[in-house]
PDB file of N, CA and C in Angstrom:
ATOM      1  N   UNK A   1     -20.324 -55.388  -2.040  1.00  0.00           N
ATOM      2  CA  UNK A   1     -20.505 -56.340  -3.122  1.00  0.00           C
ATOM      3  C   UNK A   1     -19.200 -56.604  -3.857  1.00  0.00           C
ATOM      4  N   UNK A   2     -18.580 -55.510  -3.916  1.00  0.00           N
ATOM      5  CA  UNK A   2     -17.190 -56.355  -4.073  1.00  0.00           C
ATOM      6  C   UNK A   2     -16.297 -57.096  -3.431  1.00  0.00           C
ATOM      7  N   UNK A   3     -15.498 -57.843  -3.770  1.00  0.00           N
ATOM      8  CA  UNK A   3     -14.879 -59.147  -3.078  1.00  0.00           C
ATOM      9  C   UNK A   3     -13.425 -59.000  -3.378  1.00  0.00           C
ATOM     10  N   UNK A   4     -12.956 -57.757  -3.792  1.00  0.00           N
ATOM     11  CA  UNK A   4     -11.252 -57.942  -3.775  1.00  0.00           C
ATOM     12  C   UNK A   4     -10.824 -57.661  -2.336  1.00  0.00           C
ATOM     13  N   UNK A   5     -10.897 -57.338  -1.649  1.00  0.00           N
ATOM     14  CA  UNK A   5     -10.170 -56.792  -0.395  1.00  0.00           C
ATOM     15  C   UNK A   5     -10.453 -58.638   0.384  1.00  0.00           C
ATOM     16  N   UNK A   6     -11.998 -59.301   0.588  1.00  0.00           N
ATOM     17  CA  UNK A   6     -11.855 -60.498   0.908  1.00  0.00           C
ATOM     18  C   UNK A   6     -11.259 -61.922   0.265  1.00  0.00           C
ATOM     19  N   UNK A   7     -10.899 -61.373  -1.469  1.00  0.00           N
ATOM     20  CA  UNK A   7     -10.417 -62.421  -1.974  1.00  0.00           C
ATOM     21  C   UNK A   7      -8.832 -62.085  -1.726  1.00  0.00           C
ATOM     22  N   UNK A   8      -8.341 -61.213  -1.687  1.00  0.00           N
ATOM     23  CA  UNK A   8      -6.976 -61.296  -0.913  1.00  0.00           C
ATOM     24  C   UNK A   8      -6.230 -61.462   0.169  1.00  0.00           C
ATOM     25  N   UNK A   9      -7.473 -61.682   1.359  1.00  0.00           N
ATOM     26  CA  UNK A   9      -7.592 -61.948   2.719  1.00  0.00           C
ATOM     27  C   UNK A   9      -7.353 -63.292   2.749  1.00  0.00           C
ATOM     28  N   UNK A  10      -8.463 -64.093   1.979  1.00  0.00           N
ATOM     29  CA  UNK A  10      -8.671 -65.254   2.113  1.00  0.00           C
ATOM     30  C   UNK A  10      -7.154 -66.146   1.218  1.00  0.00           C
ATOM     31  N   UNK A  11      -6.892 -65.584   0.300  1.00  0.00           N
ATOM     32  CA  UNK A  11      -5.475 -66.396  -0.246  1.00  0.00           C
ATOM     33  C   UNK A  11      -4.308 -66.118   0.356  1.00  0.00           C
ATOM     34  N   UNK A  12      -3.943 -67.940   0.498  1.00  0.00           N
ATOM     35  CA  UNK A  12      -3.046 -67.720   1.203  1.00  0.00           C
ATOM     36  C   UNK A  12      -1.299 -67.597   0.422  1.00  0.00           C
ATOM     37  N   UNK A  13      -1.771 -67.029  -0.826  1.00  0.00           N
ATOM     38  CA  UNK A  13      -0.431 -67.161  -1.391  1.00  0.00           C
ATOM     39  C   UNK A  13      -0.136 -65.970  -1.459  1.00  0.00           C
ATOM     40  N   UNK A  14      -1.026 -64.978  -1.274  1.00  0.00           N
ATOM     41  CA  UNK A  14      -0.900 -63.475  -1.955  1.00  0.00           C
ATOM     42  C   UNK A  14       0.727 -62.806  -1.022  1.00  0.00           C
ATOM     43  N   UNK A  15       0.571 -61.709  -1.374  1.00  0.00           N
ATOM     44  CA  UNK A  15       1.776 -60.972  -0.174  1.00  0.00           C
ATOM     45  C   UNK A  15       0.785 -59.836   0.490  1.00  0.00           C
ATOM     46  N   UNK A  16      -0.643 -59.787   0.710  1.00  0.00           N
ATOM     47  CA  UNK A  16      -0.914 -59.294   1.151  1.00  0.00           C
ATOM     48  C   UNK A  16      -0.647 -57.422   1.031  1.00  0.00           C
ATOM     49  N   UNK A  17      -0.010 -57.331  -0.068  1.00  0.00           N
ATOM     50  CA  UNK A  17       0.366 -55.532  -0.304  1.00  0.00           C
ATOM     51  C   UNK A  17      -0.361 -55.076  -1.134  1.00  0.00           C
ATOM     52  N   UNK A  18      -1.109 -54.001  -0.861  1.00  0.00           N
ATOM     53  CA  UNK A  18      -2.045 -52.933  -1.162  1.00  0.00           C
ATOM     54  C   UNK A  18      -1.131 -51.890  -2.195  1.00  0.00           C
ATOM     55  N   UNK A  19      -1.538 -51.553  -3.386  1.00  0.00           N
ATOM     56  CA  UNK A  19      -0.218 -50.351  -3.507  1.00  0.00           C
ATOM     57  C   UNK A  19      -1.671 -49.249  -3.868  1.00  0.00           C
ATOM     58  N   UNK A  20      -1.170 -48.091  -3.812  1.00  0.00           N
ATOM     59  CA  UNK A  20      -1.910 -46.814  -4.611  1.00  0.00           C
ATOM     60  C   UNK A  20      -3.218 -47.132  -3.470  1.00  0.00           C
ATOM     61  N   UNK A  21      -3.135 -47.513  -2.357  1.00  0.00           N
ATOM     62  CA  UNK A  21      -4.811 -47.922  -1.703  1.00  0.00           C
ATOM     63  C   UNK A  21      -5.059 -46.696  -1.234  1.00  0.00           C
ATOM     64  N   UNK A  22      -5.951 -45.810  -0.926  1.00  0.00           N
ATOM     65  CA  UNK A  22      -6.639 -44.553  -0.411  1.00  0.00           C
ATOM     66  C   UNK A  22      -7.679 -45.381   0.609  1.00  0.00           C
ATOM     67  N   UNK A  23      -7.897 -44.380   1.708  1.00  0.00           N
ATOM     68  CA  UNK A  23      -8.484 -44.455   3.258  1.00  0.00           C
ATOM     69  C   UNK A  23      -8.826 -42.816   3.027  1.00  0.00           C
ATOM     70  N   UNK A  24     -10.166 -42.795   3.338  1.00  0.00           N
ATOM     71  CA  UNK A  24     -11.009 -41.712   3.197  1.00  0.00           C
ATOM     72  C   UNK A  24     -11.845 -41.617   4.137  1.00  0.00           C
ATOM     73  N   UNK A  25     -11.628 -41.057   5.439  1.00  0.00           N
ATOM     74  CA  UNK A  25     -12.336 -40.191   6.433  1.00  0.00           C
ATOM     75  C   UNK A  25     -14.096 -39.508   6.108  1.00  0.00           C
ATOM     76  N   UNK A  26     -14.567 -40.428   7.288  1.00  0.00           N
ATOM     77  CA  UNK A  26     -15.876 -39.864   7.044  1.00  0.00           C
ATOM     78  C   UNK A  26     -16.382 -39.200   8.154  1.00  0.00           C
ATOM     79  N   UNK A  27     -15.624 -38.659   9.277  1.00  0.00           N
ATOM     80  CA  UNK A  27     -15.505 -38.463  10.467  1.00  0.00           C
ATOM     81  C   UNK A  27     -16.300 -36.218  10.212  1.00  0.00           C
ATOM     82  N   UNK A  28     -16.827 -36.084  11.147  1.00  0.00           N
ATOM     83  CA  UNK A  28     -16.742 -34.425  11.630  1.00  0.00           C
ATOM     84  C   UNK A  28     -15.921 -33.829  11.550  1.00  0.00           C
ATOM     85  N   UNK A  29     -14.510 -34.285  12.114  1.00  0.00           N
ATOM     86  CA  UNK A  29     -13.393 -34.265  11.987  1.00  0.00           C
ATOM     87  C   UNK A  29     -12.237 -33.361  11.179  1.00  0.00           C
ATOM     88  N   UNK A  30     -12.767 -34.430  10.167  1.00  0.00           N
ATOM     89  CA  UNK A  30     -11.944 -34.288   8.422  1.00  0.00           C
ATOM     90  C   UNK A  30     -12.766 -35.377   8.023  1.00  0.00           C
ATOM     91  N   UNK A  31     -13.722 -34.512   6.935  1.00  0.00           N
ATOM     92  CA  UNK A  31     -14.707 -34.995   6.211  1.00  0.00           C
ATOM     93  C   UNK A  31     -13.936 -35.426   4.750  1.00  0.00           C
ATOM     94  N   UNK A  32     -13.249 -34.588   4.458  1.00  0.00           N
ATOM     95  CA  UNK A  32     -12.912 -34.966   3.028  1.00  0.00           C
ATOM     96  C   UNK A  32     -11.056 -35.134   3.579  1.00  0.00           C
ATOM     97  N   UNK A  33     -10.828 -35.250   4.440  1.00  0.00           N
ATOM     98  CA  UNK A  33      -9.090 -35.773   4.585  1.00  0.00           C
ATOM     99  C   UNK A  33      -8.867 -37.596   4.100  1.00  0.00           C
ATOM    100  N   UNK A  34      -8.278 -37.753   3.036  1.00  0.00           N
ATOM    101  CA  UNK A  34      -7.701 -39.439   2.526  1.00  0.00           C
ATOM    102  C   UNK A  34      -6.280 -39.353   2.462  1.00  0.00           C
ATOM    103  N   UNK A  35      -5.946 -40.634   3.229  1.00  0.00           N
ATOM    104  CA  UNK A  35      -4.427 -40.875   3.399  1.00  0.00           C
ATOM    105  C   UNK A  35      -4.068 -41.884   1.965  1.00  0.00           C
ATOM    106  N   UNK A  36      -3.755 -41.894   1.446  1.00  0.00           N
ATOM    107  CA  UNK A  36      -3.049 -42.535   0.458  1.00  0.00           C
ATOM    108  C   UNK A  36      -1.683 -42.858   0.410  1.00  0.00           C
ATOM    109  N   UNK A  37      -1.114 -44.696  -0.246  1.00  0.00           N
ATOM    110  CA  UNK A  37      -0.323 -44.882  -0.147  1.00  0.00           C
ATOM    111  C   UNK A  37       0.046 -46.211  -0.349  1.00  0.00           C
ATOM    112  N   UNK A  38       0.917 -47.408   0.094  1.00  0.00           N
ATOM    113  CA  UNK A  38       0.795 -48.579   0.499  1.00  0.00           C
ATOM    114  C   UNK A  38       1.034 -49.175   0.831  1.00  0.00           C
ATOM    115  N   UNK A  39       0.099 -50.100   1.308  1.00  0.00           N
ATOM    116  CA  UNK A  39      -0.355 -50.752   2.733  1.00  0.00           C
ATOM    117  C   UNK A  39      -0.407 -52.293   2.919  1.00  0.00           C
ATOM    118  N   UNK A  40       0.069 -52.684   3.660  1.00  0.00           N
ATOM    119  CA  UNK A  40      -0.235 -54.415   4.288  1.00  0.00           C
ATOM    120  C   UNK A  40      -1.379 -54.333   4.909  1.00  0.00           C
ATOM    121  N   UNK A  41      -2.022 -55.741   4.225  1.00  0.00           N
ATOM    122  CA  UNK A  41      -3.390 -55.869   4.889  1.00  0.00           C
ATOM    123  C   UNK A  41      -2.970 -57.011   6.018  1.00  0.00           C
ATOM    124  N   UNK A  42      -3.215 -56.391   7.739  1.00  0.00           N
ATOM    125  CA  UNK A  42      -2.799 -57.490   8.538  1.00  0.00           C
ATOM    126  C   UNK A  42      -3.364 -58.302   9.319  1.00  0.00           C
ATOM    127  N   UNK A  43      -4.928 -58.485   8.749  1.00  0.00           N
ATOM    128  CA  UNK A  43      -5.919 -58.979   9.637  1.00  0.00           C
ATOM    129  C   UNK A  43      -6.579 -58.900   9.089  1.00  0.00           C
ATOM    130  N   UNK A  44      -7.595 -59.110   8.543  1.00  0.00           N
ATOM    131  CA  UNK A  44      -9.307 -59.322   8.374  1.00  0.00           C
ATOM    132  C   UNK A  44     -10.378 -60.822   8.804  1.00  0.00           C
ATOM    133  N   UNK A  45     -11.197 -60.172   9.620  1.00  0.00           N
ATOM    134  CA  UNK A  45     -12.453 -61.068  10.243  1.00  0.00           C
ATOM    135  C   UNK A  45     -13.627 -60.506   9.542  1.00  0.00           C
ATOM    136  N   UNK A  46     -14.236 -61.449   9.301  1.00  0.00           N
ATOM    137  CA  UNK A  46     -16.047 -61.257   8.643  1.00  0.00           C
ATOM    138  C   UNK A  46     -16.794 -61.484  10.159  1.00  0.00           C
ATOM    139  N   UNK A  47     -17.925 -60.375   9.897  1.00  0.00           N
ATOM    140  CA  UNK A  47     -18.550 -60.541  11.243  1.00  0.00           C
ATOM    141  C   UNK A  47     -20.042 -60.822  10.849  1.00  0.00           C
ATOM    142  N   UNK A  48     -21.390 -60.340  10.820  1.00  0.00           N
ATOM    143  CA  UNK A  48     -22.370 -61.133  10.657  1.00  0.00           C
ATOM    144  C   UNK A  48     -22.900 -59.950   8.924  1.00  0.00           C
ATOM    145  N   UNK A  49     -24.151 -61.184   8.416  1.00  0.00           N
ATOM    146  CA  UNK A  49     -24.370 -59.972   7.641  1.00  0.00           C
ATOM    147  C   UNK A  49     -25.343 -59.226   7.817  1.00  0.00           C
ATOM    148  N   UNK A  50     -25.770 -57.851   7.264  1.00  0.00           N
ATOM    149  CA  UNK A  50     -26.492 -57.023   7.504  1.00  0.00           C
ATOM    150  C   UNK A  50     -27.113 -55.805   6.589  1.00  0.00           C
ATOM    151  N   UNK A  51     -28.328 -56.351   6.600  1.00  0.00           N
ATOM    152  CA  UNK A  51     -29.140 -55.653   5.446  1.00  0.00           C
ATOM    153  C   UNK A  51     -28.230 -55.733   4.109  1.00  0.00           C
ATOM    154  N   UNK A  52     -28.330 -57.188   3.715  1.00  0.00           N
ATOM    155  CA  UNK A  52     -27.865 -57.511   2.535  1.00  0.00           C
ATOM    156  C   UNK A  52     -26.234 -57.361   2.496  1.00  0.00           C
ATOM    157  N   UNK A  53     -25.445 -56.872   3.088  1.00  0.00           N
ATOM    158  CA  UNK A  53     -23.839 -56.857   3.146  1.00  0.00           C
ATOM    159  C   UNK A  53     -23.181 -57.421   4.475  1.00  0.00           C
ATOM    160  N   UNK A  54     -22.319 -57.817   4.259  1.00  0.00           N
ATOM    161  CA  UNK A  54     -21.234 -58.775   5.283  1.00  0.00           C
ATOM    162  C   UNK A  54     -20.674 -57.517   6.032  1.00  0.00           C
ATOM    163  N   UNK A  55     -20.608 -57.571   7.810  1.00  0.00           N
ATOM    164  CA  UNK A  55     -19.794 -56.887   8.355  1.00  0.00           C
ATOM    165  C   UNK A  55     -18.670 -57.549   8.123  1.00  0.00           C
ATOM    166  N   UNK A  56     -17.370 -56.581   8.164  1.00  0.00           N
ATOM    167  CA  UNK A  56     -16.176 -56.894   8.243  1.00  0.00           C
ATOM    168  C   UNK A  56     -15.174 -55.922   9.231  1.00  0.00           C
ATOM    169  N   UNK A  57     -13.880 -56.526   9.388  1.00  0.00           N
ATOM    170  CA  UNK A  57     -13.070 -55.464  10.123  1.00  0.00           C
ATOM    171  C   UNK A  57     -11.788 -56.024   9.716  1.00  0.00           C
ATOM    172  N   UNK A  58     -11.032 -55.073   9.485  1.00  0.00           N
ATOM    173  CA  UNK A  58      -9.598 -54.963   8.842  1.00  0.00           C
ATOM    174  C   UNK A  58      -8.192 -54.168   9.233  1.00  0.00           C
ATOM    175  N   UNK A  59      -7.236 -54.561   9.366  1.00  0.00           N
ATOM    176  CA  UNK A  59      -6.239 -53.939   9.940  1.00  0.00           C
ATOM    177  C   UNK A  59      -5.305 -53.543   8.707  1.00  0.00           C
ATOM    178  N   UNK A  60      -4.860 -52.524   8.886  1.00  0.00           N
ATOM    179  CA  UNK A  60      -3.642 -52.409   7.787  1.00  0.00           C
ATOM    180  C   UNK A  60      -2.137 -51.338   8.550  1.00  0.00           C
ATOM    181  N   UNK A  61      -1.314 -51.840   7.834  1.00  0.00           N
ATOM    182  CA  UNK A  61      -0.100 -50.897   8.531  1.00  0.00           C
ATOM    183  C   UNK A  61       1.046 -50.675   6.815  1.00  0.00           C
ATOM    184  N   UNK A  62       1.642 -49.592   7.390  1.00  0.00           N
ATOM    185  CA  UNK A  62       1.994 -48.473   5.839  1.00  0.00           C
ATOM    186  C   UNK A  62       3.020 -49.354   5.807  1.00  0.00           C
ATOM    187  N   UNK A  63       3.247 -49.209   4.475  1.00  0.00           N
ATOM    188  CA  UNK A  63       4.384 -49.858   3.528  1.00  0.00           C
ATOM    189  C   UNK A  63       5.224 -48.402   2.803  1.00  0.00           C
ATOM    190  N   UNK A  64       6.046 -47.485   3.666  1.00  0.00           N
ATOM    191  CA  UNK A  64       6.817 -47.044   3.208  1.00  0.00           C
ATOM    192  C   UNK A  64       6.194 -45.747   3.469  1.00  0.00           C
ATOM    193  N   UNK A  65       6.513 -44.434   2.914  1.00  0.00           N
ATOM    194  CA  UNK A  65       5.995 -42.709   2.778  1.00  0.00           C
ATOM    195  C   UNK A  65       3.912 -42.980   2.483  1.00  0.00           C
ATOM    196  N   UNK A  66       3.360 -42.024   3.355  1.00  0.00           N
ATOM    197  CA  UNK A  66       1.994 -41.930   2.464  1.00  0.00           C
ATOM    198  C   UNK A  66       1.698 -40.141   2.321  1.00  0.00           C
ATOM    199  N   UNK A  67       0.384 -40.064   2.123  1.00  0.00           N
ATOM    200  CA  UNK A  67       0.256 -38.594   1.898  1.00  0.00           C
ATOM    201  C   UNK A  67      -1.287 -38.818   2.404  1.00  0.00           C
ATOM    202  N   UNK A  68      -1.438 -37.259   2.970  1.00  0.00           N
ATOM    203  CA  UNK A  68      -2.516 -36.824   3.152  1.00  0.00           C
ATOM    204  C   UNK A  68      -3.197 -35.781   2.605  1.00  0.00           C
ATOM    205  N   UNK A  69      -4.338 -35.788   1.951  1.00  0.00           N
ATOM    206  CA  UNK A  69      -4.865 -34.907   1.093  1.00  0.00           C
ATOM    207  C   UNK A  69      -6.254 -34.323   1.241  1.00  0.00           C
TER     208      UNK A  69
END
């Protein structure tokens, strides 16, 4: 339901840079591992919606040092 990540997709004036953005793992994996840092957003497509929310898919690549925590 929020719309910042698609209202910055969709303008085409922005620079597209993420700062302070966190990526938080929901994996078996590393359940609680988040990379933090920031990021260029370099792609986003809307895909259909579903049970009331829009699929989406998004690419991003680091803008400089991040951390993992």
């Amino acid at each position: 339901k929020d719309v910042v990540l698609r209202a910055l997709a969709m303008d085409s004036t922005s620079s597209k840079l993420l700062t302070d953005m966190s990526f938080k793992f929901s994996d078996a994996l590393a359940p609680t591992d988040t990379i933090t840092g920031n990021f260029f957003l370099l792609s986003y497509k809307e895909g259909n919606d579903y049970k009331e929310a829009t699929t989406f898919s998004a690419s991003f690549t680091s803008s400089g040092a991040w951390t993992v925590a």
